[in-house]
C-alpha atoms as a PDB file:
ATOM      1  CA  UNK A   1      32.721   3.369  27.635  1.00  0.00           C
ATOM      2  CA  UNK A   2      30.206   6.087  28.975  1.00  0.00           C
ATOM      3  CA  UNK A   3      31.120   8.118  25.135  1.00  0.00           C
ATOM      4  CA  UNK A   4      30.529   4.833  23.340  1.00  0.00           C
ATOM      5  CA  UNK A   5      27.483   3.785  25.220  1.00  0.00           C
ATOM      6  CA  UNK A   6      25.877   7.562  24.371  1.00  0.00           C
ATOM      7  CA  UNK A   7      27.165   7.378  20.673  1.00  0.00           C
ATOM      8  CA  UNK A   8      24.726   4.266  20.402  1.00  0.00           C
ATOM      9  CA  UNK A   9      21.959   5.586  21.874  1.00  0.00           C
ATOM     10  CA  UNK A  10      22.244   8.422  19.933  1.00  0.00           C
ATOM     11  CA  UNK A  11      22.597   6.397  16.819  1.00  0.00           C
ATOM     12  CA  UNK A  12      19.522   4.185  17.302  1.00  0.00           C
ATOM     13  CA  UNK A  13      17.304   7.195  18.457  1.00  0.00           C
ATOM     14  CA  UNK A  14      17.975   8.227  14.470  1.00  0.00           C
ATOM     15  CA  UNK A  15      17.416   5.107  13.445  1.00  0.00           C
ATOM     16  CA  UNK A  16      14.195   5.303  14.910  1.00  0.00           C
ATOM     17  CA  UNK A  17      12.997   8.621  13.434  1.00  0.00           C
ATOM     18  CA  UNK A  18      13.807   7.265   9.977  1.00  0.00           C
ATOM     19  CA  UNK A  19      10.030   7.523   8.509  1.00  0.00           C
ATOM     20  CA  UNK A  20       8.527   3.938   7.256  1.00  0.00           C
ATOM     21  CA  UNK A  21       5.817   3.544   5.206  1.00  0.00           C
ATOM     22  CA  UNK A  22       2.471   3.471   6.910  1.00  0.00           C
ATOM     23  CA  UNK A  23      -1.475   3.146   6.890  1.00  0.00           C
ATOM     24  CA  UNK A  24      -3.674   5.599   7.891  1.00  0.00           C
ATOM     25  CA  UNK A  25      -6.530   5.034  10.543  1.00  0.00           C
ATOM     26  CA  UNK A  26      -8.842   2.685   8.972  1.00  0.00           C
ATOM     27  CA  UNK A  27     -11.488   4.918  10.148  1.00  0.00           C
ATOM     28  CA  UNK A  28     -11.897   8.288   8.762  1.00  0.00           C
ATOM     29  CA  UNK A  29     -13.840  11.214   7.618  1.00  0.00           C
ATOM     30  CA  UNK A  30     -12.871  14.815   6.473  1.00  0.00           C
ATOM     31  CA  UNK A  31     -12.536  16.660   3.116  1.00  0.00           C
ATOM     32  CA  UNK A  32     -10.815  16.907   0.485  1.00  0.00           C
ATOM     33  CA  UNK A  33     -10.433  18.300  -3.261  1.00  0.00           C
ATOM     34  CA  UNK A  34      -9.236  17.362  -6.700  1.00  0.00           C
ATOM     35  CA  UNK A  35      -7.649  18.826  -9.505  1.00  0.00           C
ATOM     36  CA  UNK A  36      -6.301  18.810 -12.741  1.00  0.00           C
ATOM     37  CA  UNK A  37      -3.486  19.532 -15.132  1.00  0.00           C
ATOM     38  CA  UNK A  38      -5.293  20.482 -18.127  1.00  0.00           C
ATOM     39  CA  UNK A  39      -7.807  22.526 -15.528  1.00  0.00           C
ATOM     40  CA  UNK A  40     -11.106  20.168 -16.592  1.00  0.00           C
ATOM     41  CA  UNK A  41     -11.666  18.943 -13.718  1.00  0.00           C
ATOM     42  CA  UNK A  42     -12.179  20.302  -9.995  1.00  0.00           C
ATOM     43  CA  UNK A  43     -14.117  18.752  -7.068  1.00  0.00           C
ATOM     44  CA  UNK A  44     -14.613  19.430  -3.540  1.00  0.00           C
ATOM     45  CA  UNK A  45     -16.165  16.678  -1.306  1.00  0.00           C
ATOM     46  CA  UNK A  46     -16.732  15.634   2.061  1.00  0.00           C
ATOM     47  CA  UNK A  47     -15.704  12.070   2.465  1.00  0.00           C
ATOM     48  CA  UNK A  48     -16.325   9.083   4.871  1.00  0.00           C
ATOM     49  CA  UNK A  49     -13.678   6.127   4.902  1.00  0.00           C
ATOM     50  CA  UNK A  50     -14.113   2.311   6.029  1.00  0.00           C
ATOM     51  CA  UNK A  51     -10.902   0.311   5.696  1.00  0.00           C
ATOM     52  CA  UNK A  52     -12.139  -2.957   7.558  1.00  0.00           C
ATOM     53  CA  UNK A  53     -15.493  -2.866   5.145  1.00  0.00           C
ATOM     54  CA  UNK A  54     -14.149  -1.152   2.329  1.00  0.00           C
ATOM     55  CA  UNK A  55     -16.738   1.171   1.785  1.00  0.00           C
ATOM     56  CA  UNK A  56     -16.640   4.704   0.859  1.00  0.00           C
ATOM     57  CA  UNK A  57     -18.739   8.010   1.046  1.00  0.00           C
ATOM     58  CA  UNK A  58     -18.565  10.635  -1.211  1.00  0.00           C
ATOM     59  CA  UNK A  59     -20.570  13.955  -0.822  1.00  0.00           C
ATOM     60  CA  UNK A  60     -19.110  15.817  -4.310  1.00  0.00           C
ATOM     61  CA  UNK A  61     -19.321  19.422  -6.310  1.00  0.00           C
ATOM     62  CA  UNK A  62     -17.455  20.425  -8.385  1.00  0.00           C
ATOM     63  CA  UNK A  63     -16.810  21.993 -12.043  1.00  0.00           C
ATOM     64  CA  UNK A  64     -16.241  19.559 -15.429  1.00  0.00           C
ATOM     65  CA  UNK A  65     -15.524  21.355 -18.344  1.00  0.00           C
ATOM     66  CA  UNK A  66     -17.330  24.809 -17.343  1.00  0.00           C
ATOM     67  CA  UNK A  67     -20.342  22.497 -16.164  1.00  0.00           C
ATOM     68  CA  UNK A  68     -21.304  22.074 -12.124  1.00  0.00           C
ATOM     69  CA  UNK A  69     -22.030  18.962 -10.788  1.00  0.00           C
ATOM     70  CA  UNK A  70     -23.343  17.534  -7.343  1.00  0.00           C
ATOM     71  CA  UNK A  71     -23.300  13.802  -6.602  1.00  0.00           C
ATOM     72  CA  UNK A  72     -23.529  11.405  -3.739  1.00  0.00           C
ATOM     73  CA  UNK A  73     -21.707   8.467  -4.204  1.00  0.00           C
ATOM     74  CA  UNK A  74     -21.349   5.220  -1.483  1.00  0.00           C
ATOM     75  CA  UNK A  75     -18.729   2.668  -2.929  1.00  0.00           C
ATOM     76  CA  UNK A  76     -18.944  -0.904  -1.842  1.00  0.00           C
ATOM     77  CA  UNK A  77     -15.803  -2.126  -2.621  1.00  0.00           C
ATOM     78  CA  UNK A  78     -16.335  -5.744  -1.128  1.00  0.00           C
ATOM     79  CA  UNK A  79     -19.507  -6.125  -2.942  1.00  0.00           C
ATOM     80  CA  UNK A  80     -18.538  -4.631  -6.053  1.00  0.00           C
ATOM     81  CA  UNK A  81     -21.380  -2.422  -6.323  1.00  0.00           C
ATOM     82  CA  UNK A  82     -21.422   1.442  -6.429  1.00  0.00           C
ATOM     83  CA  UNK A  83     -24.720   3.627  -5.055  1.00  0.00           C
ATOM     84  CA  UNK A  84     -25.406   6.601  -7.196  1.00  0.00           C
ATOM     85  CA  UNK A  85     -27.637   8.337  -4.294  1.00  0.00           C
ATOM     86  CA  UNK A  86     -29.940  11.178  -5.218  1.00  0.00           C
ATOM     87  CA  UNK A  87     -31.502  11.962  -1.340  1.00  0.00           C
ATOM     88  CA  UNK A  88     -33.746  14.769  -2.107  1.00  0.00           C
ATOM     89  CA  UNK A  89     -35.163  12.961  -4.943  1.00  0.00           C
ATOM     90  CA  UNK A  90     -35.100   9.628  -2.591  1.00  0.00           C
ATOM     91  CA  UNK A  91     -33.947   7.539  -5.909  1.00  0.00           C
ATOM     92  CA  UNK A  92     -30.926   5.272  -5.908  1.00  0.00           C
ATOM     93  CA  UNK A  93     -28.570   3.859  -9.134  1.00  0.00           C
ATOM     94  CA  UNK A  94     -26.641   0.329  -8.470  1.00  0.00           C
ATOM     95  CA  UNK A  95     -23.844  -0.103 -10.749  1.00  0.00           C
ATOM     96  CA  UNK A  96     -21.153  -2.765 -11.213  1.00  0.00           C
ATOM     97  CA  UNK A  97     -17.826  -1.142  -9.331  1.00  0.00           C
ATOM     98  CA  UNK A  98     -14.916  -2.837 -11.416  1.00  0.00           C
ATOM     99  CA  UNK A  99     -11.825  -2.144  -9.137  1.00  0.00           C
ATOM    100  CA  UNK A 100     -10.409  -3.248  -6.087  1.00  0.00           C
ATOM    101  CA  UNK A 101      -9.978  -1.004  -2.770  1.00  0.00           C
ATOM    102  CA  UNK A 102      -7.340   0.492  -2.540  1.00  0.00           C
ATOM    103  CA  UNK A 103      -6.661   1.370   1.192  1.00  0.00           C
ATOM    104  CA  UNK A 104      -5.130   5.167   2.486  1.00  0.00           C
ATOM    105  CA  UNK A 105      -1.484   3.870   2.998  1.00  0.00           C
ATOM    106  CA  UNK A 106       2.096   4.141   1.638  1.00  0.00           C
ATOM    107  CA  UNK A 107       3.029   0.896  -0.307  1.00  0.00           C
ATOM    108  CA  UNK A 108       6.105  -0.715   1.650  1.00  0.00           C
ATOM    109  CA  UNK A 109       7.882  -0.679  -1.580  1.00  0.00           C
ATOM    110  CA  UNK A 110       7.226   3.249  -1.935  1.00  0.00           C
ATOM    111  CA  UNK A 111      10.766   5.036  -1.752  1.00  0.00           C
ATOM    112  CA  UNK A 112      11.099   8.186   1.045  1.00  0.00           C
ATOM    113  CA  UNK A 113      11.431  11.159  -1.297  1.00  0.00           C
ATOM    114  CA  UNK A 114      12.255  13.874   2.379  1.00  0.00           C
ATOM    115  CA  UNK A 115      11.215  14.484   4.896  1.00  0.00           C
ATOM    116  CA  UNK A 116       9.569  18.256   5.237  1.00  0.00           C
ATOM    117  CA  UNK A 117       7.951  21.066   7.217  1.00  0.00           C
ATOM    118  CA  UNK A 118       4.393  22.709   5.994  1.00  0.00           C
ATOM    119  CA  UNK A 119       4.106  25.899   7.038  1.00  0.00           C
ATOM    120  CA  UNK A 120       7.579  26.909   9.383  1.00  0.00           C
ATOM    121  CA  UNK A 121      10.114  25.189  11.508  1.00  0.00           C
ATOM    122  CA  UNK A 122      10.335  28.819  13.165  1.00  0.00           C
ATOM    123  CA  UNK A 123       8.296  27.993  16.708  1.00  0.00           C
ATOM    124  CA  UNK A 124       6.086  25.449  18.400  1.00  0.00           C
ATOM    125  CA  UNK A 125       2.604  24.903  16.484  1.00  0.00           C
ATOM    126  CA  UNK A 126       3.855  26.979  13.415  1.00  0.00           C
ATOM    127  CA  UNK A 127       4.227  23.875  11.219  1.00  0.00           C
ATOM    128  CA  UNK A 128       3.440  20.633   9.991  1.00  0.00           C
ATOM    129  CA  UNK A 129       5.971  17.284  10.096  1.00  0.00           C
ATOM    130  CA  UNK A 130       4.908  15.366   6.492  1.00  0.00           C
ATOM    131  CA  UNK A 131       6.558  12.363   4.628  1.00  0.00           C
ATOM    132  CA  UNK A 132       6.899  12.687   0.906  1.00  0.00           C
ATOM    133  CA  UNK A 133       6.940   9.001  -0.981  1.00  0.00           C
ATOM    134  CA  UNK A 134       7.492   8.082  -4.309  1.00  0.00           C
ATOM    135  CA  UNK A 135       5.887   4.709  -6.022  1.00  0.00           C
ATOM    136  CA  UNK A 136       4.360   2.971  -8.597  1.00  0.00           C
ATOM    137  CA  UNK A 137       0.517   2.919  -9.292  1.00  0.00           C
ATOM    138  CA  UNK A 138      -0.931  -0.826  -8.812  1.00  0.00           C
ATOM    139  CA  UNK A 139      -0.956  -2.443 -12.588  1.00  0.00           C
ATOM    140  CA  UNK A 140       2.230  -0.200 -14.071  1.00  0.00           C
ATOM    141  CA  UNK A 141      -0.308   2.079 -14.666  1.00  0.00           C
ATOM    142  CA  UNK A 142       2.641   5.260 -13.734  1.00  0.00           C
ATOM    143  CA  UNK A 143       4.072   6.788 -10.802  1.00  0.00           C
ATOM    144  CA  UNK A 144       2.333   8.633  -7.742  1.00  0.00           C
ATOM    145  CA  UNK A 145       3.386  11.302  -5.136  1.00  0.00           C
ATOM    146  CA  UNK A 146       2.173  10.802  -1.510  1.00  0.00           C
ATOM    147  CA  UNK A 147       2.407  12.694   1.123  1.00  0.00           C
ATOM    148  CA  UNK A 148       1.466  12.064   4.748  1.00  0.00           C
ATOM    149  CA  UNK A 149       1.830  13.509   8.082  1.00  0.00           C
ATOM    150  CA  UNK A 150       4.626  11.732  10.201  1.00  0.00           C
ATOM    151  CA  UNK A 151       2.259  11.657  13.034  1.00  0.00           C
ATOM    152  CA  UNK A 152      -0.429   9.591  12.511  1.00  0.00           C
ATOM    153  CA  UNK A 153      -0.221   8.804   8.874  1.00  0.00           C
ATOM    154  CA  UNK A 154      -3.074  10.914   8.298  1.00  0.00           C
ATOM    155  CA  UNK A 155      -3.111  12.031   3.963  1.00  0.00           C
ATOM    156  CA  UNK A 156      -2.126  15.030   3.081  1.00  0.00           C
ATOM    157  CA  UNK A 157      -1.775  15.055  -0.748  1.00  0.00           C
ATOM    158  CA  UNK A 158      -1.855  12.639  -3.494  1.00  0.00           C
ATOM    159  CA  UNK A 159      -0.433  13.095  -7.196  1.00  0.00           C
ATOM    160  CA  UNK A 160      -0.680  10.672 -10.074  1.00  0.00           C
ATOM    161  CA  UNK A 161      -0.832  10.604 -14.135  1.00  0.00           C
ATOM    162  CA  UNK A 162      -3.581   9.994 -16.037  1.00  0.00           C
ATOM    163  CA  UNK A 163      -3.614   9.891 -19.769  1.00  0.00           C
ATOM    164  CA  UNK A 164      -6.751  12.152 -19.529  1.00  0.00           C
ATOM    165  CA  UNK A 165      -6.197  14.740 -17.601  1.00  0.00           C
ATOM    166  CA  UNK A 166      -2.630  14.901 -17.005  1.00  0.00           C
ATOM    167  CA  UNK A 167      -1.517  14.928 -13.432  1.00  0.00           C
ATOM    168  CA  UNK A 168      -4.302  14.679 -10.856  1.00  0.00           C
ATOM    169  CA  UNK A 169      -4.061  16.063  -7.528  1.00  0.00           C
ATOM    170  CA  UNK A 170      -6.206  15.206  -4.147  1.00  0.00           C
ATOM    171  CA  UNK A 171      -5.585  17.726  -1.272  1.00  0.00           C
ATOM    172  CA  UNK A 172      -7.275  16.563   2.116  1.00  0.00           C
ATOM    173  CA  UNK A 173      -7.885  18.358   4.954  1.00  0.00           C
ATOM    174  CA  UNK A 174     -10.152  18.466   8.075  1.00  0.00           C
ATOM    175  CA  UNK A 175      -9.137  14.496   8.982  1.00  0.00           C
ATOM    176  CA  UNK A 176     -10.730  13.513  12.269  1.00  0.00           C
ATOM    177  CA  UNK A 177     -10.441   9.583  13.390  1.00  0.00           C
ATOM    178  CA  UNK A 178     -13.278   7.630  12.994  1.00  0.00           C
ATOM    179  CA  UNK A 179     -17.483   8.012  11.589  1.00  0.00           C
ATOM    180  CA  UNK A 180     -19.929  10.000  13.713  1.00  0.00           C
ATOM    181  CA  UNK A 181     -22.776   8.297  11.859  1.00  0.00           C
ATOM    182  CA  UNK A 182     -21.621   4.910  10.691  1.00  0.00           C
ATOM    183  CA  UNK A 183     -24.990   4.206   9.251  1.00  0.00           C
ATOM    184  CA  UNK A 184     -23.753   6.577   6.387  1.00  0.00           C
ATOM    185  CA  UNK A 185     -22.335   4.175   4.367  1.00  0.00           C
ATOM    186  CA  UNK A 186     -25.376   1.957   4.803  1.00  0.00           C
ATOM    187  CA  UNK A 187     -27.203   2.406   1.268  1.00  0.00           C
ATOM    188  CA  UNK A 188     -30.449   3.743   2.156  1.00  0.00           C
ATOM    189  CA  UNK A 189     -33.772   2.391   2.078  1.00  0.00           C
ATOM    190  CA  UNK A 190     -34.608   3.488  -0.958  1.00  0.00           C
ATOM    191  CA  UNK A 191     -31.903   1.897  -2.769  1.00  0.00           C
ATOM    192  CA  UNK A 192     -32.424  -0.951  -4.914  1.00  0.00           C
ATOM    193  CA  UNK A 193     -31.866  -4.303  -3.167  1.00  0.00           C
ATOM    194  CA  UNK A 194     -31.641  -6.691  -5.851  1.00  0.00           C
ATOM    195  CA  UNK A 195     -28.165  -7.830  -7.733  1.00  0.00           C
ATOM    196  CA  UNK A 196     -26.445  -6.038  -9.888  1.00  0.00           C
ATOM    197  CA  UNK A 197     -25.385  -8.099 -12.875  1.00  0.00           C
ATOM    198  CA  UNK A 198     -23.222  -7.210 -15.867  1.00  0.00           C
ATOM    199  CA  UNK A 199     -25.113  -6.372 -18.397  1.00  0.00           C
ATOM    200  CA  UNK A 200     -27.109  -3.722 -16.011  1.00  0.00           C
ATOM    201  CA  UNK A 201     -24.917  -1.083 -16.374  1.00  0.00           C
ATOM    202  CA  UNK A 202     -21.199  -0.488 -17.561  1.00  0.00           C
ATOM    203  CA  UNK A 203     -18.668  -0.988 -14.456  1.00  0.00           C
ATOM    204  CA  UNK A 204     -17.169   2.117 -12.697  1.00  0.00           C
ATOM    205  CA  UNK A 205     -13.893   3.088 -11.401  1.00  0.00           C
ATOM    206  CA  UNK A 206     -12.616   5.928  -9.407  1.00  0.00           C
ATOM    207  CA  UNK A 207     -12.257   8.047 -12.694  1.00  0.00           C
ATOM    208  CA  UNK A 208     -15.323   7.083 -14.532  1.00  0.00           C
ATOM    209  CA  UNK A 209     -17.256   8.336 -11.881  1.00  0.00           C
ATOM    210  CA  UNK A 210     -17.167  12.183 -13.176  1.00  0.00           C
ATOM    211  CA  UNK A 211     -18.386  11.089 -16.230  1.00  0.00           C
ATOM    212  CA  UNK A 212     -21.978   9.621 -15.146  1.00  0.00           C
ATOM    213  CA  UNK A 213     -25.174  11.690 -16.221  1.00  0.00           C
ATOM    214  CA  UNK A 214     -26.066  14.046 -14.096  1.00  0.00           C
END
């Protein structure tokens, strides 16, 4: 009875390491960087990340076709409206945003790829516990790669397709929990208040937003 009684406590202590998918804290900031296949495209940017308002903060450089670029972008996901912020200029662009937020978390239908070690398994502190997942991008627009730490759910890596530039890859790194200066992704003062309607500028997505004039 004892041998049976330990064989299911064993058993459902593996049950419960078996990794499920999972959200990341819905308040974040860090870095991260992005790259491409066909090598057109790299960016390095700081980053600050609302969940429960679905707003963004993007602090950008980075290299497009042989030519640098710096922007400043603060997404408003709930209003639909993207900030183009140029602060040492103190002059603001409000454009239509055309997609819907898409929050840092594995998709409960995303399938566990392994589980793995960054860095080495060797000795305490020497490595890193990550999830890989496997799933389809919202709108059958192709497949992505995920992975995220088991501890936490904090990102890690992110790789999709794109017709344009081939696979695209976001490294982060430096998470911390939570927004030292939530008034970040306030616009600021100097941003236009008024409405932004259709015809005021084309929409932007998450892509089209390397392609603005700088």
């Amino acid at each position: 009875m004892k041998i049976l009684g330990a064989l299911v406590c064993f058993v459902a202590g593996c049950l419960a390491q078996q990794p499920h998918p999972c959200e990341s804290p819905p308040l974040m900031s860090g870095e991260l960087t992005i790259s491409t296949q066909n090598e057109k495209l790299w960016v390095y940017a700081k980053y600050l990340y609302d969940a429960q308002g679905q707003r963004v903060r993007l602090y950008e450089y980075g290299t497009m076709e042989n030519k640098t670029f710096t922007f400043d972008f603060l997404l408003h996901y709930k209003e639909q409206v993207m900030y183009d912020i140029k602060d040492h200029e103190r002059t603001c662009t409000k454009s239509p945003l055309k997609v819907d937020f898409m929050p840092m978390a594995i998709p409960k239908d995303a399938s566990l790829l392994g589980q793995i070690v960054l860095g080495s398994s060797s000795g305490p502190g020497q490595g890193l516990l990550v999830n890989a997942w496997t799933g389809d991008l919202p709108n059958k627009l192709g497949k992505f790669l995920a992975t995220v730490t088991e501890f936490g759910c904090f990102p890690v890596s992110n790789a999709f397709h794109t017709d344009q530039f081939g696979w695209m890859l976001t490294s982060y790194f430096n998470n911390n929990i939570g927004i030292s200066d939530p008034t970040q992704l306030d616009p600021p003062s100097f941003c236009p208040s008024t409405d932004v309607t259709d015809g005021d500028e084309e929409p932007v997505d998450f892509f089209t937003l390397f392609f603005r004039k700088k």
